[in-house]
C-alpha atoms as a PDB file:
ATOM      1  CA  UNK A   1      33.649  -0.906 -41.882  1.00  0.00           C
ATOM      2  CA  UNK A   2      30.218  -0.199 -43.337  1.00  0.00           C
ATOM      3  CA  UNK A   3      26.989  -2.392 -43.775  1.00  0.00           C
ATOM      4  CA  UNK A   4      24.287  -0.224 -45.566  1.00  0.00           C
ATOM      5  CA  UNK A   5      20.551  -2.063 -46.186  1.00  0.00           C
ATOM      6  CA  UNK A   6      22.199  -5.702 -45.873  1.00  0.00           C
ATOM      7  CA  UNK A   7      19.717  -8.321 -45.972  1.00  0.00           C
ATOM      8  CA  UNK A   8      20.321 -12.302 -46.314  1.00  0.00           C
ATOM      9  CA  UNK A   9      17.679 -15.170 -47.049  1.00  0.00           C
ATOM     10  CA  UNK A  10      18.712 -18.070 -47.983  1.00  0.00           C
ATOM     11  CA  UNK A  11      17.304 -19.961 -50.770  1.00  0.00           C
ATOM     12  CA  UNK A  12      15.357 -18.237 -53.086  1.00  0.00           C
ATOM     13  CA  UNK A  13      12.188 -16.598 -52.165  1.00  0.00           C
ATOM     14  CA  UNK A  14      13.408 -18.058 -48.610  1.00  0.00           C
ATOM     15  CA  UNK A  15      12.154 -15.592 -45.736  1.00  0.00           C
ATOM     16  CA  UNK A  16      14.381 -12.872 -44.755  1.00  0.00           C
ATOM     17  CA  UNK A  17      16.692 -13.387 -42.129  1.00  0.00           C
ATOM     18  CA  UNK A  18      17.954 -10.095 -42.046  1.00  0.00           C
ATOM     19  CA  UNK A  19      16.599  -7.459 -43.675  1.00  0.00           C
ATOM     20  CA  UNK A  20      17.525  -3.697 -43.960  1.00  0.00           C
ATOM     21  CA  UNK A  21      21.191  -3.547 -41.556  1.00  0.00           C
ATOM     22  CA  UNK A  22      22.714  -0.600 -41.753  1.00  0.00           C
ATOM     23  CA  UNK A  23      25.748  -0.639 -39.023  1.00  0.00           C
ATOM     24  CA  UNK A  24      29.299   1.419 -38.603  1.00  0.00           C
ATOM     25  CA  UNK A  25      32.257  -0.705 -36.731  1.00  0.00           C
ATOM     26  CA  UNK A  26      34.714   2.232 -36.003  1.00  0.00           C
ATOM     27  CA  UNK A  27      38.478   1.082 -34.869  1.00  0.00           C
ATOM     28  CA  UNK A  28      38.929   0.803 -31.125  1.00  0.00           C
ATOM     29  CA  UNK A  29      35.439  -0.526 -30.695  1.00  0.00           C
ATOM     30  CA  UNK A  30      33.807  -3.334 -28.678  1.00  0.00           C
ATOM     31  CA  UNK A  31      30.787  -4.378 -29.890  1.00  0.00           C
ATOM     32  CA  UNK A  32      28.150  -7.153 -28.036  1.00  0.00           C
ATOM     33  CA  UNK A  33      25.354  -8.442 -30.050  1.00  0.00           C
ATOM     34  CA  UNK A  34      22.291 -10.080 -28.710  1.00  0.00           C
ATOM     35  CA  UNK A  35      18.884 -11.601 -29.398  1.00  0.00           C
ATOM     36  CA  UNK A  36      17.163 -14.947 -29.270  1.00  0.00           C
ATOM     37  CA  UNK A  37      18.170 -18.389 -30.379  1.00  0.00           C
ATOM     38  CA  UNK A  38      17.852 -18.490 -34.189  1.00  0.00           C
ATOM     39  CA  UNK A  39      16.972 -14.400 -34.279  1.00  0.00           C
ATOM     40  CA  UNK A  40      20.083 -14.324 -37.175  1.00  0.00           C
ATOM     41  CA  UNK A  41      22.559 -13.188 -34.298  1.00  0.00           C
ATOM     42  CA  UNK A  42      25.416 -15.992 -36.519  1.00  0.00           C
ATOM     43  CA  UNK A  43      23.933 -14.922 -39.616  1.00  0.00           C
ATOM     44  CA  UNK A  44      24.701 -11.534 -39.276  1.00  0.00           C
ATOM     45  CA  UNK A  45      28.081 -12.396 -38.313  1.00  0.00           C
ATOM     46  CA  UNK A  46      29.166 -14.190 -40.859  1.00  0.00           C
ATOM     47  CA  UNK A  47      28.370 -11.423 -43.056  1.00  0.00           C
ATOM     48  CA  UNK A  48      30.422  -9.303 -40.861  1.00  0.00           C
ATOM     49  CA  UNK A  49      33.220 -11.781 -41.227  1.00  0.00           C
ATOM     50  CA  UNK A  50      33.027 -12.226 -44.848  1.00  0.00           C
ATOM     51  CA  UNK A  51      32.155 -15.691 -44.721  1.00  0.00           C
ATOM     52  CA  UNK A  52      28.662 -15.246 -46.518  1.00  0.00           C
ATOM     53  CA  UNK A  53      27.852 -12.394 -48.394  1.00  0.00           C
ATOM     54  CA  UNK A  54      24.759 -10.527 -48.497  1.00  0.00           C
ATOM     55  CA  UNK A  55      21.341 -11.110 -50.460  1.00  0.00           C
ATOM     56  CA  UNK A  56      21.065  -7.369 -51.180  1.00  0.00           C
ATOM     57  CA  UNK A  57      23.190  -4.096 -49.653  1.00  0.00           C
ATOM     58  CA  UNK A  58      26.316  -3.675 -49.465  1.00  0.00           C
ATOM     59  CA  UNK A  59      29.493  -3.995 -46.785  1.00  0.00           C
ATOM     60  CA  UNK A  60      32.520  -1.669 -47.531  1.00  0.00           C
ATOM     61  CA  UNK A  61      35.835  -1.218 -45.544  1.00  0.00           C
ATOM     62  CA  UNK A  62      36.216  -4.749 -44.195  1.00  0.00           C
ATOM     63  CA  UNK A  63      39.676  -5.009 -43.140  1.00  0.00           C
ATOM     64  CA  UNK A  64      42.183  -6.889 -44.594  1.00  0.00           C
ATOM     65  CA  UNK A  65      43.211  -9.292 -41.434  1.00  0.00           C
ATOM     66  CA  UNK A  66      39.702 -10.408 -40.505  1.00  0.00           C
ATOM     67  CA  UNK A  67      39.638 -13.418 -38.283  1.00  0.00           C
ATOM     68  CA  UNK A  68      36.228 -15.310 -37.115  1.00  0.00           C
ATOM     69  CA  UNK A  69      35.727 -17.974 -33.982  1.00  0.00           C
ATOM     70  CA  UNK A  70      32.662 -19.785 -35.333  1.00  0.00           C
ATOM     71  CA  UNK A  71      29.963 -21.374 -33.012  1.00  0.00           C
ATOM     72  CA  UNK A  72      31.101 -24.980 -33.753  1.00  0.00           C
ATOM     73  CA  UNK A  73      35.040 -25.245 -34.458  1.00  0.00           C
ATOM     74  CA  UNK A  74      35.543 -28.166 -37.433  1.00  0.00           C
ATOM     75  CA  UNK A  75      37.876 -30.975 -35.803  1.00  0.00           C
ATOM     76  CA  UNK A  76      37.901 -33.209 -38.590  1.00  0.00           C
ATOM     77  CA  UNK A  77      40.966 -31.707 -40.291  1.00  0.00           C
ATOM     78  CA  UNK A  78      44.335 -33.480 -40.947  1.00  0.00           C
ATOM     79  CA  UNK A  79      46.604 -31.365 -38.121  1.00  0.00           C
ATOM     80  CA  UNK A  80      47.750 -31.017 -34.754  1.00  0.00           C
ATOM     81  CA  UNK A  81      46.562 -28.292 -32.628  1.00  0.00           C
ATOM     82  CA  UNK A  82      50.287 -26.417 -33.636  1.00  0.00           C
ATOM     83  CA  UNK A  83      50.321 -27.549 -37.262  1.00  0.00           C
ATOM     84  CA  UNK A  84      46.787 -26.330 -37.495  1.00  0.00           C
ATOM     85  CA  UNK A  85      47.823 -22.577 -36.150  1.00  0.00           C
ATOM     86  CA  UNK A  86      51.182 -22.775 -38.157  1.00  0.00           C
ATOM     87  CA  UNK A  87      48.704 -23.236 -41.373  1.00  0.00           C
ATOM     88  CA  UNK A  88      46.544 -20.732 -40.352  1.00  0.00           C
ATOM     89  CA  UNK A  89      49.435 -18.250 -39.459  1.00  0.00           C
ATOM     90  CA  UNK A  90      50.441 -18.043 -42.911  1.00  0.00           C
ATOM     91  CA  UNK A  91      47.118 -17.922 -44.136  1.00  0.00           C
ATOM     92  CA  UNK A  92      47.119 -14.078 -42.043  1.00  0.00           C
ATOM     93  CA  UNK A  93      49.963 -13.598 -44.091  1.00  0.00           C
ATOM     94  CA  UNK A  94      52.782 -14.534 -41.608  1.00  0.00           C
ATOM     95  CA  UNK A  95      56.033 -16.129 -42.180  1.00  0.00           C
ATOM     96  CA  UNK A  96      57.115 -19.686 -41.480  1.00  0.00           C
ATOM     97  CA  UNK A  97      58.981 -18.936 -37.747  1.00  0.00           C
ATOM     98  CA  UNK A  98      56.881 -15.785 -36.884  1.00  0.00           C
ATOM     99  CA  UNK A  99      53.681 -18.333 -37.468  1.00  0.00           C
ATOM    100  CA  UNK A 100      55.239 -20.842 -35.561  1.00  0.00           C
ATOM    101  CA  UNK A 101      56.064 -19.098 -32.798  1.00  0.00           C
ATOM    102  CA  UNK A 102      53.041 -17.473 -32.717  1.00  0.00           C
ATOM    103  CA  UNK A 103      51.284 -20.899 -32.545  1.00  0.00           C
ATOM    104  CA  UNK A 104      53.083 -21.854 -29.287  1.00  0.00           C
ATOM    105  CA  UNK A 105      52.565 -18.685 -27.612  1.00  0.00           C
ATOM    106  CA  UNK A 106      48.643 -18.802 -28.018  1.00  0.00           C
ATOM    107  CA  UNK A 107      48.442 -22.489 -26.744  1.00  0.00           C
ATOM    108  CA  UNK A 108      50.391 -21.551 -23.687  1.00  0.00           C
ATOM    109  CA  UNK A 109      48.403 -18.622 -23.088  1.00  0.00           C
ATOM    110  CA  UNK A 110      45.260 -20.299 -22.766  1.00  0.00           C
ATOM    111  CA  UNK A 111      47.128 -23.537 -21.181  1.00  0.00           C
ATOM    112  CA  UNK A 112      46.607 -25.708 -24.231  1.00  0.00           C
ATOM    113  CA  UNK A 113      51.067 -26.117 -24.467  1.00  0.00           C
ATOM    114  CA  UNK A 114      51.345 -29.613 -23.479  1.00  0.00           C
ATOM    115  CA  UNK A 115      48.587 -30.879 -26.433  1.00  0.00           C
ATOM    116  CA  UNK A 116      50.563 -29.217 -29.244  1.00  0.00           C
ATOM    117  CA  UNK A 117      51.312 -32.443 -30.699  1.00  0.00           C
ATOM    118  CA  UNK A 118      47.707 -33.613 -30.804  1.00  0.00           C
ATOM    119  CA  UNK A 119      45.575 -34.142 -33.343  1.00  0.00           C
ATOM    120  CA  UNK A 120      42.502 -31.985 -33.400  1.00  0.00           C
ATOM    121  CA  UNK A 121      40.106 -35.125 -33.640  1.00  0.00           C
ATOM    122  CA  UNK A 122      41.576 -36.490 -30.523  1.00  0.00           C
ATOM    123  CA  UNK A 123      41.264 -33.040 -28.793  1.00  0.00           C
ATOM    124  CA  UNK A 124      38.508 -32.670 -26.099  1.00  0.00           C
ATOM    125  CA  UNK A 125      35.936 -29.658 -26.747  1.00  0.00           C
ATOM    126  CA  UNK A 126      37.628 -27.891 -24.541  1.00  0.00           C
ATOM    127  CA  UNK A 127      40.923 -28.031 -25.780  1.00  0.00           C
ATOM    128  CA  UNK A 128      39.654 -27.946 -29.012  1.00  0.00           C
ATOM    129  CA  UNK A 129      37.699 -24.375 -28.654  1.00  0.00           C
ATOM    130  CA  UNK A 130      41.352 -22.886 -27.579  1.00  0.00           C
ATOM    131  CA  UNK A 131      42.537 -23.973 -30.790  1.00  0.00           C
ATOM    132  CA  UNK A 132      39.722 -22.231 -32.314  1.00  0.00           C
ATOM    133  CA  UNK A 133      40.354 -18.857 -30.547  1.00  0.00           C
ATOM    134  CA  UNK A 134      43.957 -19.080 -30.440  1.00  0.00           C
ATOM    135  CA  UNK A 135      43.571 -19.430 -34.765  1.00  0.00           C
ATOM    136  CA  UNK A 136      41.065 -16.164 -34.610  1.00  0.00           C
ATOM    137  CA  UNK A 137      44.529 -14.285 -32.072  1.00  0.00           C
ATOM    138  CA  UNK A 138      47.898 -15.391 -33.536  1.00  0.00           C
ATOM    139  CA  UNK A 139      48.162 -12.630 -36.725  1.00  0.00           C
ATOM    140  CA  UNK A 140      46.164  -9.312 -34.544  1.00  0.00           C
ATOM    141  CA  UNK A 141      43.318  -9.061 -36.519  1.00  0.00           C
ATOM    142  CA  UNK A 142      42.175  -5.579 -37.286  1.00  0.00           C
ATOM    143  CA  UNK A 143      38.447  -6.944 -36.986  1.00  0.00           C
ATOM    144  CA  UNK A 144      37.660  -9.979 -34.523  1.00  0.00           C
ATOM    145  CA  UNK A 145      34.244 -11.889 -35.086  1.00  0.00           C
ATOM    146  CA  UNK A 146      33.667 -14.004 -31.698  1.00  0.00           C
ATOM    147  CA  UNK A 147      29.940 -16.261 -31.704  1.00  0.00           C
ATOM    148  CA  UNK A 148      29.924 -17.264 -28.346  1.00  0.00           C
ATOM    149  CA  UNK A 149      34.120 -18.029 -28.324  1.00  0.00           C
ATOM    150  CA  UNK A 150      33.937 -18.585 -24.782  1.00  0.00           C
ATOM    151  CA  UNK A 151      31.445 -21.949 -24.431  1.00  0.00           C
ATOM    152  CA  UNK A 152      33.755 -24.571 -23.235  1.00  0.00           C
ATOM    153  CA  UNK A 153      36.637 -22.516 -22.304  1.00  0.00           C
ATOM    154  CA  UNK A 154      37.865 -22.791 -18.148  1.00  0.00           C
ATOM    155  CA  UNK A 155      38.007 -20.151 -16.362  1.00  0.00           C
ATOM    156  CA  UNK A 156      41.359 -19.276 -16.794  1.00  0.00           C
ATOM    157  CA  UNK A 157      41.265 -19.522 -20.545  1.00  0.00           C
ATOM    158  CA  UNK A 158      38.134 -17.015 -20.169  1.00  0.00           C
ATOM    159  CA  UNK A 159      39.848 -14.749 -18.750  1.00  0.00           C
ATOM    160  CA  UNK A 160      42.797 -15.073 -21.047  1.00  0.00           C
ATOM    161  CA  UNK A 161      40.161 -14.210 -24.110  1.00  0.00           C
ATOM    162  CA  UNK A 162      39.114 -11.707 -21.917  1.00  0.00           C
ATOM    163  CA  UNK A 163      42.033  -9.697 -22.284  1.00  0.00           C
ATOM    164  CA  UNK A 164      42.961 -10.922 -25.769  1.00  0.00           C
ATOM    165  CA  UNK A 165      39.332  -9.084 -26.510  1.00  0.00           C
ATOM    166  CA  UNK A 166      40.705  -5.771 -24.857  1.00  0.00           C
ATOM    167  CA  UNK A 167      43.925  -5.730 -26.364  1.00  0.00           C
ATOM    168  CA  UNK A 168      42.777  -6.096 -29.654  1.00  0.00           C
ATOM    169  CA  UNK A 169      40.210  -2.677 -28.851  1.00  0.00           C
ATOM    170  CA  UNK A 170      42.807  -0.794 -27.236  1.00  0.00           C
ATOM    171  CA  UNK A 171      45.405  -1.494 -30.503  1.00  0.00           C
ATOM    172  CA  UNK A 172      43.220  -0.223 -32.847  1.00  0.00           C
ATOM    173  CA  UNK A 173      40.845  -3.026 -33.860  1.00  0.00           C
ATOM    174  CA  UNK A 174      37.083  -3.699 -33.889  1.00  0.00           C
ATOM    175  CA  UNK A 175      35.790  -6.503 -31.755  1.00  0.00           C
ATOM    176  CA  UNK A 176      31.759  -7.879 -32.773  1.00  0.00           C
ATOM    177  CA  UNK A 177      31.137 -10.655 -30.255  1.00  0.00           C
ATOM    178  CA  UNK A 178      28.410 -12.547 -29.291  1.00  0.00           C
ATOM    179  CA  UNK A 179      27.698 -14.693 -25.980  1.00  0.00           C
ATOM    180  CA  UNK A 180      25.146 -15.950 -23.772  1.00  0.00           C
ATOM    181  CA  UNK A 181      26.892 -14.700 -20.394  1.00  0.00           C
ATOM    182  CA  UNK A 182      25.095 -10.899 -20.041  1.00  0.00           C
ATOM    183  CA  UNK A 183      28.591 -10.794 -17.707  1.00  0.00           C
ATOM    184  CA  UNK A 184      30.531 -11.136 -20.541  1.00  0.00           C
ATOM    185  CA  UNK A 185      32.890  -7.963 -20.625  1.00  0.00           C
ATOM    186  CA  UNK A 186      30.266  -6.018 -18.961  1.00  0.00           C
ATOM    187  CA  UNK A 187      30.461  -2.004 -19.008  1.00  0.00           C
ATOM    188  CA  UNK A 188      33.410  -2.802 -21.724  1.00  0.00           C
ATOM    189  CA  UNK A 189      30.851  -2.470 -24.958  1.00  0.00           C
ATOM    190  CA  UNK A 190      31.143   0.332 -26.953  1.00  0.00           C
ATOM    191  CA  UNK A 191      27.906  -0.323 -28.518  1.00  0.00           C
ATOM    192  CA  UNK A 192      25.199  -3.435 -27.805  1.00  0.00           C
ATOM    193  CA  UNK A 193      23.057  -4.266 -30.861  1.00  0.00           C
ATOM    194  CA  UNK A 194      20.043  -6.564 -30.751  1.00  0.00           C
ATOM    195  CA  UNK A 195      18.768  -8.645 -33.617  1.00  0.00           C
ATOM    196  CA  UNK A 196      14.777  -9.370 -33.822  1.00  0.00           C
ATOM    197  CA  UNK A 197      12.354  -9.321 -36.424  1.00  0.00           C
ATOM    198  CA  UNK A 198      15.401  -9.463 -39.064  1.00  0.00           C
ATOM    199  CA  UNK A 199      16.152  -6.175 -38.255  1.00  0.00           C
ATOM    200  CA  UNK A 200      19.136  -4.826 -35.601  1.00  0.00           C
ATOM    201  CA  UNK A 201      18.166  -2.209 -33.483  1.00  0.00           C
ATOM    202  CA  UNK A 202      21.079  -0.141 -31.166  1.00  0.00           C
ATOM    203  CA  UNK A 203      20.583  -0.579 -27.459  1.00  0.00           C
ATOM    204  CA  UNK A 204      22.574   1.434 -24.901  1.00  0.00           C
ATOM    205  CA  UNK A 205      25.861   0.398 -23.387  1.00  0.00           C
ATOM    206  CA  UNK A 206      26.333   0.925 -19.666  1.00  0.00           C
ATOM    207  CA  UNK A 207      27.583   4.281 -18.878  1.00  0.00           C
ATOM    208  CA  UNK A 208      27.467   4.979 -15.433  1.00  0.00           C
ATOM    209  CA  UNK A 209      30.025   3.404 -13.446  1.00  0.00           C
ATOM    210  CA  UNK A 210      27.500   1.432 -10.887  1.00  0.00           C
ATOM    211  CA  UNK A 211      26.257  -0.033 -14.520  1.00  0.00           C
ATOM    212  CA  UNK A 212      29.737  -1.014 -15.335  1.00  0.00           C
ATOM    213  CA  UNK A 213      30.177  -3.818 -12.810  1.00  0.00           C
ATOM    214  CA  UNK A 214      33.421  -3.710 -10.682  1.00  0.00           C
ATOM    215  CA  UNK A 215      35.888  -1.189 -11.429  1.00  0.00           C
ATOM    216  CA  UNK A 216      39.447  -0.563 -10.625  1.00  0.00           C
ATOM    217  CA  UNK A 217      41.356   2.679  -9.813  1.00  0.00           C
ATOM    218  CA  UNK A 218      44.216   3.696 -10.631  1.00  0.00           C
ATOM    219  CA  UNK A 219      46.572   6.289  -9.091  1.00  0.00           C
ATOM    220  CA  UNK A 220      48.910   8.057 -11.373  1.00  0.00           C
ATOM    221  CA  UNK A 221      51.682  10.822 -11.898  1.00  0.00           C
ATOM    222  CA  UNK A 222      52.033  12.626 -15.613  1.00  0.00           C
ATOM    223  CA  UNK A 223      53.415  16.117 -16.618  1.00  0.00           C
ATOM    224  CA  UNK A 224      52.656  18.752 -14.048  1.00  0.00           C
ATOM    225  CA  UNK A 225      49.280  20.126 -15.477  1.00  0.00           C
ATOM    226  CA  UNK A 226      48.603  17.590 -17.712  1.00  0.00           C
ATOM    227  CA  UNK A 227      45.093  16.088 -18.224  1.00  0.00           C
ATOM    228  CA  UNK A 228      45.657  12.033 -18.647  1.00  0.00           C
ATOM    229  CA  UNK A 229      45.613  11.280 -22.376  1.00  0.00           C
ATOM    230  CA  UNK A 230      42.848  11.029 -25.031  1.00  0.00           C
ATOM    231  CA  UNK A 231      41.761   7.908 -25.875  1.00  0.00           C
ATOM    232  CA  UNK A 232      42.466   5.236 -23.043  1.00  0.00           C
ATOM    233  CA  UNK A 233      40.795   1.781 -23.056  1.00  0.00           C
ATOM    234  CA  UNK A 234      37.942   1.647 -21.411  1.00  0.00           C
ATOM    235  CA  UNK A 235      37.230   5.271 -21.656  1.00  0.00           C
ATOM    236  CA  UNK A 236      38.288   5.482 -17.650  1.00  0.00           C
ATOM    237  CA  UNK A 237      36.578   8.385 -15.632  1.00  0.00           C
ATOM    238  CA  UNK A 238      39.407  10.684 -14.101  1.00  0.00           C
ATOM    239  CA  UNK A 239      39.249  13.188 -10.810  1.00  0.00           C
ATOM    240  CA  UNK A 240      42.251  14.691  -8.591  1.00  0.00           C
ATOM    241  CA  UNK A 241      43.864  12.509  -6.376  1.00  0.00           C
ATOM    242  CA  UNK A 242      44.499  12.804  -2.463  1.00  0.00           C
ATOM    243  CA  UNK A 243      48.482  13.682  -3.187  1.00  0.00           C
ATOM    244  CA  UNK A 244      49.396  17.262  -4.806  1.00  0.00           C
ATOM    245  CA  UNK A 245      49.872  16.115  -8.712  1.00  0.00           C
ATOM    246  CA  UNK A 246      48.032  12.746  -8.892  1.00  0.00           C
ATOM    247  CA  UNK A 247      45.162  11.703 -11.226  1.00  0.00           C
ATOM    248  CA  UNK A 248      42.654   9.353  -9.757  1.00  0.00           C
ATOM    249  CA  UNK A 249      41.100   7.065 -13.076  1.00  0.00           C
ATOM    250  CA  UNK A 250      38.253   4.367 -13.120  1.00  0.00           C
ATOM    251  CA  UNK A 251      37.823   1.842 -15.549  1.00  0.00           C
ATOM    252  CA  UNK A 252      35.996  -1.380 -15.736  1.00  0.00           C
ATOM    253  CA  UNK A 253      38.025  -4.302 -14.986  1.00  0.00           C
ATOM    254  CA  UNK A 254      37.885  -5.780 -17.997  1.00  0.00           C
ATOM    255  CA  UNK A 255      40.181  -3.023 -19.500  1.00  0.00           C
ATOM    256  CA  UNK A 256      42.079  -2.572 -16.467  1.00  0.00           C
ATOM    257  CA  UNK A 257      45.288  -4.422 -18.013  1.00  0.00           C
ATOM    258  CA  UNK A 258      45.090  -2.795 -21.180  1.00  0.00           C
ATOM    259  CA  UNK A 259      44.636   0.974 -19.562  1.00  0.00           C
ATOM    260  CA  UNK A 260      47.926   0.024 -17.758  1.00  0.00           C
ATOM    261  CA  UNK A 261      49.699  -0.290 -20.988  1.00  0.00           C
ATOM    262  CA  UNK A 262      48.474   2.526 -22.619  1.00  0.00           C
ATOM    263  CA  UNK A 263      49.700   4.986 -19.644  1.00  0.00           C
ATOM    264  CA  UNK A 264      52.804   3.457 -19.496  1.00  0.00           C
ATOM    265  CA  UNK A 265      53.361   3.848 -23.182  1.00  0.00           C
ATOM    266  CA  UNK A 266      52.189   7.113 -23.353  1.00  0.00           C
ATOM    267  CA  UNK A 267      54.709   9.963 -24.255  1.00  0.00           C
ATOM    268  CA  UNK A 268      55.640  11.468 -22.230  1.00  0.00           C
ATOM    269  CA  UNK A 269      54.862   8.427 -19.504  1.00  0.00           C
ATOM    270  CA  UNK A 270      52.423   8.306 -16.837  1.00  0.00           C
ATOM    271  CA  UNK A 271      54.003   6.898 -13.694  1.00  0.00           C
ATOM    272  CA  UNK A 272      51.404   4.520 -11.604  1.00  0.00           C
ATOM    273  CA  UNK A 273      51.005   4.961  -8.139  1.00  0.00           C
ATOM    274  CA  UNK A 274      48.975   2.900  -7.325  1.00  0.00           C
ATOM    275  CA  UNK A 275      46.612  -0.001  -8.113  1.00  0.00           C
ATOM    276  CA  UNK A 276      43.247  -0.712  -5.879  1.00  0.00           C
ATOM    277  CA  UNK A 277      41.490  -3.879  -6.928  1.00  0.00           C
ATOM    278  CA  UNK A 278      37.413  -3.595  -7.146  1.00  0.00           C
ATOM    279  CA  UNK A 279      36.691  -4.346  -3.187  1.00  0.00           C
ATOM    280  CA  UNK A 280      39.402  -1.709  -2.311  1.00  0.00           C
ATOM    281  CA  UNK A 281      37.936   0.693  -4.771  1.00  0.00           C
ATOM    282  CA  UNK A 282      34.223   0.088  -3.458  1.00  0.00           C
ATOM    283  CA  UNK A 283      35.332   0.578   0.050  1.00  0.00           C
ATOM    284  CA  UNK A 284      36.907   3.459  -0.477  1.00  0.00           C
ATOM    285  CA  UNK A 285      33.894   4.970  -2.328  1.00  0.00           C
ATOM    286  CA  UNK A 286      31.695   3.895  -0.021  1.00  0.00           C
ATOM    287  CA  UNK A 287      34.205   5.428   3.089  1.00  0.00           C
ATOM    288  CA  UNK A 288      34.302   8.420   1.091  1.00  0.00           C
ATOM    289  CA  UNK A 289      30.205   9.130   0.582  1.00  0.00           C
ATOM    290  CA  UNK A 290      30.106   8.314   4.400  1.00  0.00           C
ATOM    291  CA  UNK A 291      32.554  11.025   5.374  1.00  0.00           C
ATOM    292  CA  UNK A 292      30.766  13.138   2.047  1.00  0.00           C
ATOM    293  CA  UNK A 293      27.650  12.743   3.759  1.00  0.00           C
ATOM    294  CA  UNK A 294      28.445  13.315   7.831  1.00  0.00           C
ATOM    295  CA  UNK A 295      30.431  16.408   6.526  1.00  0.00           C
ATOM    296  CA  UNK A 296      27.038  17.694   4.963  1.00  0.00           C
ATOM    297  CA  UNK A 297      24.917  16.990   8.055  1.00  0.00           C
ATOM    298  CA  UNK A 298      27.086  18.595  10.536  1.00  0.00           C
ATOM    299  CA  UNK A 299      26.942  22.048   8.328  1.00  0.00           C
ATOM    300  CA  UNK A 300      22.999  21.928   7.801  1.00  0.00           C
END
């Protein structure tokens, strides 16, 4: 997907509140946007998601299953929360049963089941917002627009969006999201934009791993000689491991789960050895530059 010179006002002769975007959103991509309150941060995507269209420029390649978690998620409609994501289901093009069951498998995810029979004006916000994701989830959009999807979610339905996030990235899709967490996915982001002055100017995305945030590392087998395969999720830093055979990966938690997949998908598979959670990992670093370093000393 391509924006080239986008701009949007609104009104005319109405200042600009974007002016000038040009922006690539490759598949397998996580993108974070940022900038100040009312910098155009929504604006921009609701161009992205097709939901305004641009004053001048032009945006090519959009895919066709788009899906969009606006800011503020309209209750005032005449559903419950599972007649709501049926409707919407076929709107993405699935079929009666396939949307159906798709419905009840979102709300359970993010531990909305028991208020499938409620109607969305008598939902709480909180409730209501995992309606709102779980509507953006259900078809696996090629292209996922998220302004700040995670306000009012608990914890455990953050962490179920979370992964939702990295599973769309490592099938293929392009996620553009936007929230006011700098946490949020951290060391995941392909790419972090910033909007100001109506323009968007590229930042860098953490690279090193002590910019990633916690990590987790992964021991695993493959093919005898084989380098681990191209294209992972998370883009996970690989060494030799301590056993005759074994690869040692890193990735950022946040694609830990999907990296898991991937390897054991791969043909031919890659058989895990092991799994160390971030503390385990970080002491064993940290046990490792100790011994790296009294090694050193005792040869100087």
């Amino acid at each position: 997907m391509e924006l080239r010179g986008v701009g949007r006002r609104y009104g005319v002769g109405g200042p600009w509140v974007l002016r000038g975007v040009d922006l690539s959103l490759p598949p397998y991509s996580l993108i974070r946007l940022e900038g100040t309150n009312g910098s155009g941060k929504s604006t921009l995507l609701r161009l992205l998601a097709g939901i305004d269209s641009p004053t001048e420029g032009c945006v090519t390649g959009r895919p066709g299953r788009t899906a969009y978690v606006p800011e503020r998620f309209p209750v005032a409609l005449p559903f419950t929360a599972a007649g709501y994501l049926t409707h919407m289901g076929r709107i993405h093009g699935l079929r009666g049963a396939a949307a159906k069951a798709r419905a009840a498998e979102w709300l359970e995810r993010f531990g909305a089941g028991g208020h499938a029979r409620t109607a969305l004006s008598e939902l709480s916000k909180g409730t209501s917002q995992k309606v709102a994701v779980a509507q953006a989830l259900l078809a696996g959009p090629e292209l996922l627009v998220l302004d700040e999807a995670w306000t009012g979610l608990d914890s455990a339905a953050r962490t179920q969006l979370d992964l939702a996030v990295t599973e769309r990235v490592a099938g293929g899709g392009t996620v553009v999201f936007v929230d006011h967490d700098p946490r949020r996915l951290a060391g995941a982001a392909d790419a972090v934009y910033t909007v100001a002055g109506n323009a968007l100017v590229r930042g860098t995305a953490p690279g090193s791993p002590a910019e990633q945030g916690p990590r987790v590392r992964v021991m695993v087998v493959g093919p005898p000689g084989a380098a681990p395969p191209d294209g992972l999720p998370g883009a996970p830093t690989h060494e030799r491991g301590p056993e005759d055979g074994t690869v040692l990966l890193s990735v950022a938690v946040a694609y830990s789960d999907a990296l898991l997949r991937a390897l054991l998908a791969a043909r031919p598979p890659w058989h895990i050895r092991e799994v160390r959670a971030p503390a385990e990992a970080e002491t064993e670093a940290m046990s490792t530059a100790r011994t790296t370093s009294t090694t050193g000393h005792a040869t100087s």
